[in-house]
C-alpha atoms as a PDB file:
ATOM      1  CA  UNK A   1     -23.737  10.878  -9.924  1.00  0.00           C
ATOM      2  CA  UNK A   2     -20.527  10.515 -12.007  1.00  0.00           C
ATOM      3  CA  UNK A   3     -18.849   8.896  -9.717  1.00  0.00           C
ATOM      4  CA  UNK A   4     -21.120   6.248  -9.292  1.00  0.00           C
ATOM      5  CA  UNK A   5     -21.144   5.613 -12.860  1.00  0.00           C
ATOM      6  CA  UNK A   6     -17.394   5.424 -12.720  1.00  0.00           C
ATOM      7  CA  UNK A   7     -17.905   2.729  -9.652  1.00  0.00           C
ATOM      8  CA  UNK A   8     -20.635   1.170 -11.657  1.00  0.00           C
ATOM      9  CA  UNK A   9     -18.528   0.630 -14.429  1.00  0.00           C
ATOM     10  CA  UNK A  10     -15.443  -0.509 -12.897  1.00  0.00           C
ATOM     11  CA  UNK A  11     -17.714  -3.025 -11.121  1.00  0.00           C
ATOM     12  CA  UNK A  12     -18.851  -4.069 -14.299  1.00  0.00           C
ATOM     13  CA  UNK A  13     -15.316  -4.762 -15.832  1.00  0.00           C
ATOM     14  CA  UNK A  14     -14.379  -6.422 -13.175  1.00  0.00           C
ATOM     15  CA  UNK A  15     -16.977  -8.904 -13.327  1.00  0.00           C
ATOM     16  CA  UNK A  16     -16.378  -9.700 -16.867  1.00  0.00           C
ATOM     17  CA  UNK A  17     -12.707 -10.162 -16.157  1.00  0.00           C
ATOM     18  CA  UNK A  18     -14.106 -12.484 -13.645  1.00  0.00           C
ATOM     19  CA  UNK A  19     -15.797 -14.458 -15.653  1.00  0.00           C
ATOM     20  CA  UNK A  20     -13.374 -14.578 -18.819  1.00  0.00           C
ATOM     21  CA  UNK A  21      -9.874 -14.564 -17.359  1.00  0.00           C
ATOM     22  CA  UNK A  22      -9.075 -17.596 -15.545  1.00  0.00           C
ATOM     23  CA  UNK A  23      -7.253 -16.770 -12.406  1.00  0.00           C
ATOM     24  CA  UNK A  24      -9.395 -14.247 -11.166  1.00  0.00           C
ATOM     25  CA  UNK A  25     -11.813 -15.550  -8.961  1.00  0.00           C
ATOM     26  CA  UNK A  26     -14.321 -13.672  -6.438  1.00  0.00           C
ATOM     27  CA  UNK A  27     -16.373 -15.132  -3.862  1.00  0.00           C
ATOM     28  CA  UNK A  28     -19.528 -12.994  -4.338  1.00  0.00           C
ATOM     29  CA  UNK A  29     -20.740  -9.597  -6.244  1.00  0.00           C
ATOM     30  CA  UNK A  30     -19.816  -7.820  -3.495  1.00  0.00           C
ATOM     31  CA  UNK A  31     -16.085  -8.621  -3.457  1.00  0.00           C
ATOM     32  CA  UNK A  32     -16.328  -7.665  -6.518  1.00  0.00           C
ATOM     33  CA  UNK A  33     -18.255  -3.877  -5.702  1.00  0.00           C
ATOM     34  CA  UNK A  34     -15.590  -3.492  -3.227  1.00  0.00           C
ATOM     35  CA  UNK A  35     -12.789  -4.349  -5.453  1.00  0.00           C
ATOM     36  CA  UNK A  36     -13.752  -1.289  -7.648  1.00  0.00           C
ATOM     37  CA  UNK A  37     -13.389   0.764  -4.692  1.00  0.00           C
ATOM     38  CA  UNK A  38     -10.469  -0.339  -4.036  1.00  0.00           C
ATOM     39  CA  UNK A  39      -9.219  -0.166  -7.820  1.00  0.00           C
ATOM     40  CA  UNK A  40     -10.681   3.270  -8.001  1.00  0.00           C
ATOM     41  CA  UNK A  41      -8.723   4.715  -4.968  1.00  0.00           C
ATOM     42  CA  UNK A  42      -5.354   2.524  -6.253  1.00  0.00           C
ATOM     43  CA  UNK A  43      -5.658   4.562  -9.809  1.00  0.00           C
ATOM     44  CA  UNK A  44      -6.738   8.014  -7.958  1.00  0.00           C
ATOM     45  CA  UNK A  45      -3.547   7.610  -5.562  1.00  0.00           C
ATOM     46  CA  UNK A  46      -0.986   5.185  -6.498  1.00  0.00           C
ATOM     47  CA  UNK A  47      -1.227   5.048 -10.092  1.00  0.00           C
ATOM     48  CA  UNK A  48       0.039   8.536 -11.426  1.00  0.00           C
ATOM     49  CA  UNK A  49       3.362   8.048  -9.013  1.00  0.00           C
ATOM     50  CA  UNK A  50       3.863   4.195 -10.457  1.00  0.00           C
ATOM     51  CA  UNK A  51       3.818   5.718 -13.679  1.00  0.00           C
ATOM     52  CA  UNK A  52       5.827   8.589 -12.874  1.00  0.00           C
ATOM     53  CA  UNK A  53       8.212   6.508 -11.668  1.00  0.00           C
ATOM     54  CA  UNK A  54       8.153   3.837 -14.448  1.00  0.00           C
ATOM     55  CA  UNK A  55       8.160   6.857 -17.475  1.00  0.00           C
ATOM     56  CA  UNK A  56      11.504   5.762 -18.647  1.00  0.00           C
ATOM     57  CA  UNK A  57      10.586   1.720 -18.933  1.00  0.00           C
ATOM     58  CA  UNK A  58       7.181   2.820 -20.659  1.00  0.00           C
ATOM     59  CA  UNK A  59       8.842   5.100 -23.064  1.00  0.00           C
ATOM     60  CA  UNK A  60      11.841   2.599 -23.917  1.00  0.00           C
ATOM     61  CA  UNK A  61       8.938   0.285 -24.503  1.00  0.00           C
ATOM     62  CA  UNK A  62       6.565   2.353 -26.976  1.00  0.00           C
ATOM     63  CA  UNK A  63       3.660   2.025 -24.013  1.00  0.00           C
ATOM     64  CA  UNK A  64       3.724  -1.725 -23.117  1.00  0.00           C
ATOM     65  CA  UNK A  65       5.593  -1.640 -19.795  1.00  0.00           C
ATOM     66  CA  UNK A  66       2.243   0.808 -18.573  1.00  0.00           C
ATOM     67  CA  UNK A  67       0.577  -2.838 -19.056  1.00  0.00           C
ATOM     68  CA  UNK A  68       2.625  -4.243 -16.290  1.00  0.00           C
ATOM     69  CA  UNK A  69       1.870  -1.149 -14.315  1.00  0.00           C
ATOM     70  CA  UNK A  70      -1.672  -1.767 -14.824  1.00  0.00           C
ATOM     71  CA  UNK A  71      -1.587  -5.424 -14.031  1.00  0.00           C
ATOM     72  CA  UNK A  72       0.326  -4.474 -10.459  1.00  0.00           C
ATOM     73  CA  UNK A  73      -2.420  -1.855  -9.835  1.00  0.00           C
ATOM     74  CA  UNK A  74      -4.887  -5.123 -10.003  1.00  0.00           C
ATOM     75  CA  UNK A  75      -2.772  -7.246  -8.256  1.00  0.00           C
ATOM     76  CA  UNK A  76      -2.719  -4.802  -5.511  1.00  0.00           C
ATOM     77  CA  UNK A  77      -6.274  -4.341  -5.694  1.00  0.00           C
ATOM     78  CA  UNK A  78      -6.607  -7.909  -5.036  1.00  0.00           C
ATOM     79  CA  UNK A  79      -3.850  -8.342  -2.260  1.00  0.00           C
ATOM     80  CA  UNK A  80      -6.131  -5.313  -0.429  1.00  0.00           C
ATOM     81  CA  UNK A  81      -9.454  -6.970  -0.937  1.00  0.00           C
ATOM     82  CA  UNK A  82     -11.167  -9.947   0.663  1.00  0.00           C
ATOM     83  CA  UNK A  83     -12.719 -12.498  -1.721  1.00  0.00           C
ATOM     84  CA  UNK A  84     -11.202 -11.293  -4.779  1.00  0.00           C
ATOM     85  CA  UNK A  85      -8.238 -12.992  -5.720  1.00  0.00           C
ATOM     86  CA  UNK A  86      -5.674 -13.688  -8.554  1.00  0.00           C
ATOM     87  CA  UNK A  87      -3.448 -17.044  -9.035  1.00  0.00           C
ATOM     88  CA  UNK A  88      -0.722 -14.753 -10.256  1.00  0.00           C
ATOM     89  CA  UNK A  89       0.572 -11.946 -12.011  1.00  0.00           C
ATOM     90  CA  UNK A  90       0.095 -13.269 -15.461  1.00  0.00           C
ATOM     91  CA  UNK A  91      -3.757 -13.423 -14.631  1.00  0.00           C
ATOM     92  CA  UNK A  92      -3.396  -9.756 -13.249  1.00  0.00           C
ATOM     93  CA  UNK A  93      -1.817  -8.890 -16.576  1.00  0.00           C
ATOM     94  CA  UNK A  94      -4.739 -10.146 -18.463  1.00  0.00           C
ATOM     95  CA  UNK A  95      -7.131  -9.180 -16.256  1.00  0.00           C
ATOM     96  CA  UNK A  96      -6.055  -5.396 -16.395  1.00  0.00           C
ATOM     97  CA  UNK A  97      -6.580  -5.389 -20.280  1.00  0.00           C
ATOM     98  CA  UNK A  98      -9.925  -6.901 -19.878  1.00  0.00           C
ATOM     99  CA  UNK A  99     -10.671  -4.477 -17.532  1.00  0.00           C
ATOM    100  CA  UNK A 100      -9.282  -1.799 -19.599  1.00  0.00           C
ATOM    101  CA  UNK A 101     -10.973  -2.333 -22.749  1.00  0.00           C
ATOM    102  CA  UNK A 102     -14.150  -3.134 -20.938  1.00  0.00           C
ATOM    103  CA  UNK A 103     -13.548   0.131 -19.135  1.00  0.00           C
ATOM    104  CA  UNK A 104     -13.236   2.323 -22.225  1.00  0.00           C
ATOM    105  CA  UNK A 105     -16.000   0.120 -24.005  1.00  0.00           C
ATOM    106  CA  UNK A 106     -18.332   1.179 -21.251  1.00  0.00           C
ATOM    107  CA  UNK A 107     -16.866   5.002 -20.743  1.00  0.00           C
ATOM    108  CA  UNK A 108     -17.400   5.642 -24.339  1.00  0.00           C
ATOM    109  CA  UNK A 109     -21.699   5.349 -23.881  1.00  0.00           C
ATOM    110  CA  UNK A 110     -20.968   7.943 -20.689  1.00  0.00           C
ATOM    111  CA  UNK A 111     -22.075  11.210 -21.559  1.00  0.00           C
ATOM    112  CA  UNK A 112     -19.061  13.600 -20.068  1.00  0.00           C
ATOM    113  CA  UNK A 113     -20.823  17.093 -19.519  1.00  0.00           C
ATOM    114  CA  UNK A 114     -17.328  18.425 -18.921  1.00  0.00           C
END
């Protein structure tokens, strides 16, 4: 059940990053259910060795180079998914902090029996 909650709310950031961010386009809702899949098995795999690897950069930065490495986790997301697509990084970059702060907007009303 959590993890469809998880789904359901990455679904749901997407879509608003979809509607505000110009440069993110999908073709239907359910390029845009699949893209959370996608962006949920991109942050479960790749994610914690990008930022492994980019620890340095982020610390020499105070935190903002993990921005970038969000934004490439989105590009990515779109390169892998049919119908959702980005005109470029920059919209990637913006669309990862929508879908971030949408994310933890939406995560905070979870109730985390853990």
């Amino acid at each position: 059940m959590k993890l469809i909650l998880r789904w359901l709310v990455n679904a749901v950031a997407l879509y608003v990053a979809v509607k505000l961010v110009p440069g993110i386009e999908a073709s239907s809702t359910q390029a845009i259910l699949i893209a959370a899949i996608v962006i949920g098995l991109i942050n479960a795999t790749l994610k914690p060795i990008a930022v492994l690897l980019t620890l340095p950069l982020t610390i020499v930065t105070l935190g903002l180079f993990y921005l970038f490495v969000n934004g490439a986790m989105l590009y990515l997301t779109a390169a892998l998914t049919p119908g959702f697509e980005l005109a470029g990084f920059g919209s990637a970059l913006v669309g990862a902090i929508v879908v971030s702060l949408v994310g933890m907007l939406l995560n905070s009303f979870l109730r985390d029996d853990d």
